[in-house]
Structure formats: C-alpha cells, structure tokens
N, C-alpha and C. Protein backbone atom coordinates (compact mmCIF):
# COMPACT_ATOMS: atom_id res chain seq x y z
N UNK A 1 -43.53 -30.05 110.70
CA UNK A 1 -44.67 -29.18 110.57
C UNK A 1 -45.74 -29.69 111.53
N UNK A 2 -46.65 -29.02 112.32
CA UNK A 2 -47.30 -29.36 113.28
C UNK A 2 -48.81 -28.24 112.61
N UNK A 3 -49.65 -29.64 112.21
CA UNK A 3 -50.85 -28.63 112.23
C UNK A 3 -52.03 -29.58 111.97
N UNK A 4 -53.20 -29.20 111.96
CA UNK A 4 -54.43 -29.73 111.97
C UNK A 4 -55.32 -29.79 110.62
N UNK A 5 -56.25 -30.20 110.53
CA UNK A 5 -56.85 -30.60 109.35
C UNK A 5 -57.91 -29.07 109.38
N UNK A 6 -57.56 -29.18 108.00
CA UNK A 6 -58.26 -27.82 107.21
C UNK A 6 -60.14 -27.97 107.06
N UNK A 7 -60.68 -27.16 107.22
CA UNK A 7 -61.96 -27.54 107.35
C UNK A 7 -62.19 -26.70 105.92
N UNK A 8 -63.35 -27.43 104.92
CA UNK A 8 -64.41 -27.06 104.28
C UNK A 8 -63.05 -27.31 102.78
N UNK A 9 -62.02 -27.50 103.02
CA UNK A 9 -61.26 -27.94 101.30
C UNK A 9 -61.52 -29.48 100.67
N UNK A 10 -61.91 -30.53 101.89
CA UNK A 10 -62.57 -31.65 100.90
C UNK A 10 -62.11 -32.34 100.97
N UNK A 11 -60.38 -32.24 100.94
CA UNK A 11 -58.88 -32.87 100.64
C UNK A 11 -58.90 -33.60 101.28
N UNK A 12 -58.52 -33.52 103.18
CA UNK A 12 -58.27 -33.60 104.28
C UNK A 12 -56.66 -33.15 104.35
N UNK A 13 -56.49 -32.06 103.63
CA UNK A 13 -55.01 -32.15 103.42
C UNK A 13 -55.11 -31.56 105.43
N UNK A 14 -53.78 -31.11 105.66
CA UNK A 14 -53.04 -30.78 106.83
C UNK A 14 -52.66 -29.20 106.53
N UNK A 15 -53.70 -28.10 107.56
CA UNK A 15 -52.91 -26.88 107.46
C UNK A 15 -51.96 -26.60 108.39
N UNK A 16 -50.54 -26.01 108.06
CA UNK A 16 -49.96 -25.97 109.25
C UNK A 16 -50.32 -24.74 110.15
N UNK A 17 -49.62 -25.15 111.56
CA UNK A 17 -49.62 -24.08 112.62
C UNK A 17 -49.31 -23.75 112.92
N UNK A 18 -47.77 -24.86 112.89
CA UNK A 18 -46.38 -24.01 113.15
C UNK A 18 -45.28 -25.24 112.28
N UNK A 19 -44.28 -24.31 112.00
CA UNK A 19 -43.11 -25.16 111.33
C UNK A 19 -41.81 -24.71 111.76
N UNK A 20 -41.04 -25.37 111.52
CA UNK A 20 -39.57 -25.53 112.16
C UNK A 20 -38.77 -24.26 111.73
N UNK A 21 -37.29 -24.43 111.94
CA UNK A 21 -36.63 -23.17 111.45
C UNK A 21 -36.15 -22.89 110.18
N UNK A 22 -35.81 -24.21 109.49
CA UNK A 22 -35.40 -24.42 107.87
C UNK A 22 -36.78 -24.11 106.85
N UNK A 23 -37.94 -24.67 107.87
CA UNK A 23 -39.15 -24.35 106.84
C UNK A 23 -39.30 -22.96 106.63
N UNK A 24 -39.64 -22.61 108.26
CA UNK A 24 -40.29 -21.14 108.05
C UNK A 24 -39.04 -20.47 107.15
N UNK A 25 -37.70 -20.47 107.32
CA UNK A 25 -36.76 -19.51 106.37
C UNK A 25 -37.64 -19.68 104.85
N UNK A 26 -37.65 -20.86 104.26
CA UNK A 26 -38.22 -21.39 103.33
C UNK A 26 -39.73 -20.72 102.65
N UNK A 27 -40.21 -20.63 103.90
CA UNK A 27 -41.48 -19.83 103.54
C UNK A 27 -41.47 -18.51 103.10
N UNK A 28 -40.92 -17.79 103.84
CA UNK A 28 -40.54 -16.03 103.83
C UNK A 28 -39.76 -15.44 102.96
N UNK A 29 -38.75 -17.22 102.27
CA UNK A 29 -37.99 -16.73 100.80
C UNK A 29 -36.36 -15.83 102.02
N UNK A 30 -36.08 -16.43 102.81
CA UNK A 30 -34.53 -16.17 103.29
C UNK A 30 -33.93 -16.88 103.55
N UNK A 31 -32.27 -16.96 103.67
CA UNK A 31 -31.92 -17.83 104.29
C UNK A 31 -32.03 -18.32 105.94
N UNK A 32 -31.45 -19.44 106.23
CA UNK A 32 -31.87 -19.68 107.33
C UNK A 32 -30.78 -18.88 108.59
N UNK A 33 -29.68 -18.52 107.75
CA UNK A 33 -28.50 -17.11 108.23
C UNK A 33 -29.69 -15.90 108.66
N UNK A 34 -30.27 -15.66 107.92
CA UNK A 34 -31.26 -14.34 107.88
C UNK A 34 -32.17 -14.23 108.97
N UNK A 35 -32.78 -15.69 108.82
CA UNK A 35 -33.81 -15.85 109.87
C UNK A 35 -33.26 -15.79 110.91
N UNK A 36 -32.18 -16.34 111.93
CA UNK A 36 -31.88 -16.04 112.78
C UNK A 36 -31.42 -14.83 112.99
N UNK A 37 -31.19 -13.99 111.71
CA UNK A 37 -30.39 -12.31 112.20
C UNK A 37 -32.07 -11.96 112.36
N UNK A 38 -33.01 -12.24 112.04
CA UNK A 38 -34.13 -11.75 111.96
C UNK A 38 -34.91 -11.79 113.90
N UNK A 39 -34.41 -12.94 114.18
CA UNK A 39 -34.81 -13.64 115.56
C UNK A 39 -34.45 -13.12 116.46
N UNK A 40 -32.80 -12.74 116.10
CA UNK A 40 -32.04 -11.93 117.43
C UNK A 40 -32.45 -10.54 117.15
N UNK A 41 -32.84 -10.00 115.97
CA UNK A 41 -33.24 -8.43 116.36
C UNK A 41 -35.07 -8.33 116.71
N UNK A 42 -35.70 -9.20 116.99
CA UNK A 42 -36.69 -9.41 117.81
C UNK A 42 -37.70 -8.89 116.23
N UNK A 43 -37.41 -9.53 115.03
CA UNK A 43 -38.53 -8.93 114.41
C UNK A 43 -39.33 -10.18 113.73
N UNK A 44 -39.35 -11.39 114.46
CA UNK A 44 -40.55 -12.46 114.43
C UNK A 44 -39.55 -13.18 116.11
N UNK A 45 -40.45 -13.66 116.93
CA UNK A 45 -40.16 -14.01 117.78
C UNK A 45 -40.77 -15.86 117.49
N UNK A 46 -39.58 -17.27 117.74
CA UNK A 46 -40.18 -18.56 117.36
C UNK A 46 -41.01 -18.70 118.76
N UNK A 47 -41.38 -19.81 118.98
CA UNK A 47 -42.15 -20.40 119.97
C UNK A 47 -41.40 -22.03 120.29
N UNK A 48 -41.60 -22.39 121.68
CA UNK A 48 -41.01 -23.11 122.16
C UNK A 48 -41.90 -25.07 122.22
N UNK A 49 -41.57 -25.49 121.56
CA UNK A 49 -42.41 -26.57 121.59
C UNK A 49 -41.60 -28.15 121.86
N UNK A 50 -41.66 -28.37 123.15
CA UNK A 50 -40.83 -29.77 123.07
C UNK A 50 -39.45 -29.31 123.40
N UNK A 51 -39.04 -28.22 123.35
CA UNK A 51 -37.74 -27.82 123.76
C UNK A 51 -37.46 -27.85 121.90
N UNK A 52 -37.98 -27.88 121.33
CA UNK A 52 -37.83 -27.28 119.17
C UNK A 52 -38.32 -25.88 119.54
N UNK A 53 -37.11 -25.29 118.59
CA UNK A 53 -38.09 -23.85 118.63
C UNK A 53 -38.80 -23.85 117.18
N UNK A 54 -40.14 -23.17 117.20
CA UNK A 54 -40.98 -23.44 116.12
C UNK A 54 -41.52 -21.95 115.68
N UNK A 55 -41.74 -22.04 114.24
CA UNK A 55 -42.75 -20.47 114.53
C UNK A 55 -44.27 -20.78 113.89
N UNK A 56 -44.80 -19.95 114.48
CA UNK A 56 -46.28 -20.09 114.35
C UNK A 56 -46.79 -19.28 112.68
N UNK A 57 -47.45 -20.11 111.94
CA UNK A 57 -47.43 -19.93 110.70
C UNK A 57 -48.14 -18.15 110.43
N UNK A 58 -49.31 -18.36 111.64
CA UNK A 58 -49.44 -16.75 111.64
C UNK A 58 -48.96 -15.70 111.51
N UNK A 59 -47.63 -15.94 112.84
CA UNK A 59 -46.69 -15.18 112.28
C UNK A 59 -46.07 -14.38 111.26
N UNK A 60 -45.72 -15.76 110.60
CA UNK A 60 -45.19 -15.95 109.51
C UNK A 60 -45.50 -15.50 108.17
N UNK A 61 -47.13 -15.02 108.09
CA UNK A 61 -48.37 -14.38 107.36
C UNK A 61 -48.17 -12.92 107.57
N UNK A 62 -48.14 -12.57 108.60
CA UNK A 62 -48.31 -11.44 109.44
C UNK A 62 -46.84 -10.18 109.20
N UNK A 63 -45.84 -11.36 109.42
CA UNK A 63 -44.61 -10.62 108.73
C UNK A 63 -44.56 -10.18 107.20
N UNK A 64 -45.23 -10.91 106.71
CA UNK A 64 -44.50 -10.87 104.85
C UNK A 64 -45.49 -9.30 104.85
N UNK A 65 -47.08 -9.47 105.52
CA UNK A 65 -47.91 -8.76 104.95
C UNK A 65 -47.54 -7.13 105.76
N UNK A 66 -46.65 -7.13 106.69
CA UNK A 66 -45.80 -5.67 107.20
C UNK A 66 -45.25 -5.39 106.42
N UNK A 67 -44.18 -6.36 105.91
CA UNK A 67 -43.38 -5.67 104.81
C UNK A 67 -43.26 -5.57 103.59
N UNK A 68 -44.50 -5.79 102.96
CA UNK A 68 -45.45 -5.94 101.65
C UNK A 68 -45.82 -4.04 100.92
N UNK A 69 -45.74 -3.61 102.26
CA UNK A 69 -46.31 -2.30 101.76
C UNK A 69 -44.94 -1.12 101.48
C-alpha cells in the first residue's frame, strides 16, 4: 500500500493512494480472477509504479460509486 498521512484524524494513521492487485480485488469485494477480467476489458485501468502494477485508490472509489446506482 503506498500512501501518505491523513490530515485533520489525529491518529497519524496512513491513507492509501494506491494498493496492489490482491488488495484492490479485496477492496471492491472480487476475486483477484475478476479483477483482471475487469483490467483486460478496460473497466478500471492499474497504474505503473516501479515496474508493480498498482491501482490508485480513487479509482477504486470511483468504480464501486458507477456501479452503485
């Protein structure tokens, strides 16, 4: 998980920014089979970091709340 410190929670917890491919499946509630059928039909695209592909947690927000409705 790659992310920065959260401003104004107190904690100092760590919000993320982007997370790996087992997480993000993890997040969205699919498998990690899914996520990649999800990747190759271009409907979240990861990001390239270090030669890891990563996805950006925005994303990751951004998807659930498309297909929410």
């Amino acid at each position: 998980m790659i992310g920065i410190n959260s401003f104004g929670n107190g904690a100092g917890e760590i919000a993320p920014l982007a997370v790996g491919h087992r997480e993000a499946a993890r997040l969205i509630g699919v498998s990690e089979r899914k996520l990649h059928t999800m990747v190759r039909n271009r409907e979240i695209v990861p990001s390239r970091l270090g030669g890891r592909r990563v996805y950006i947690f925005e994303d990751l927000r951004r998807l659930l709340e498309a297909r929410r409705g």
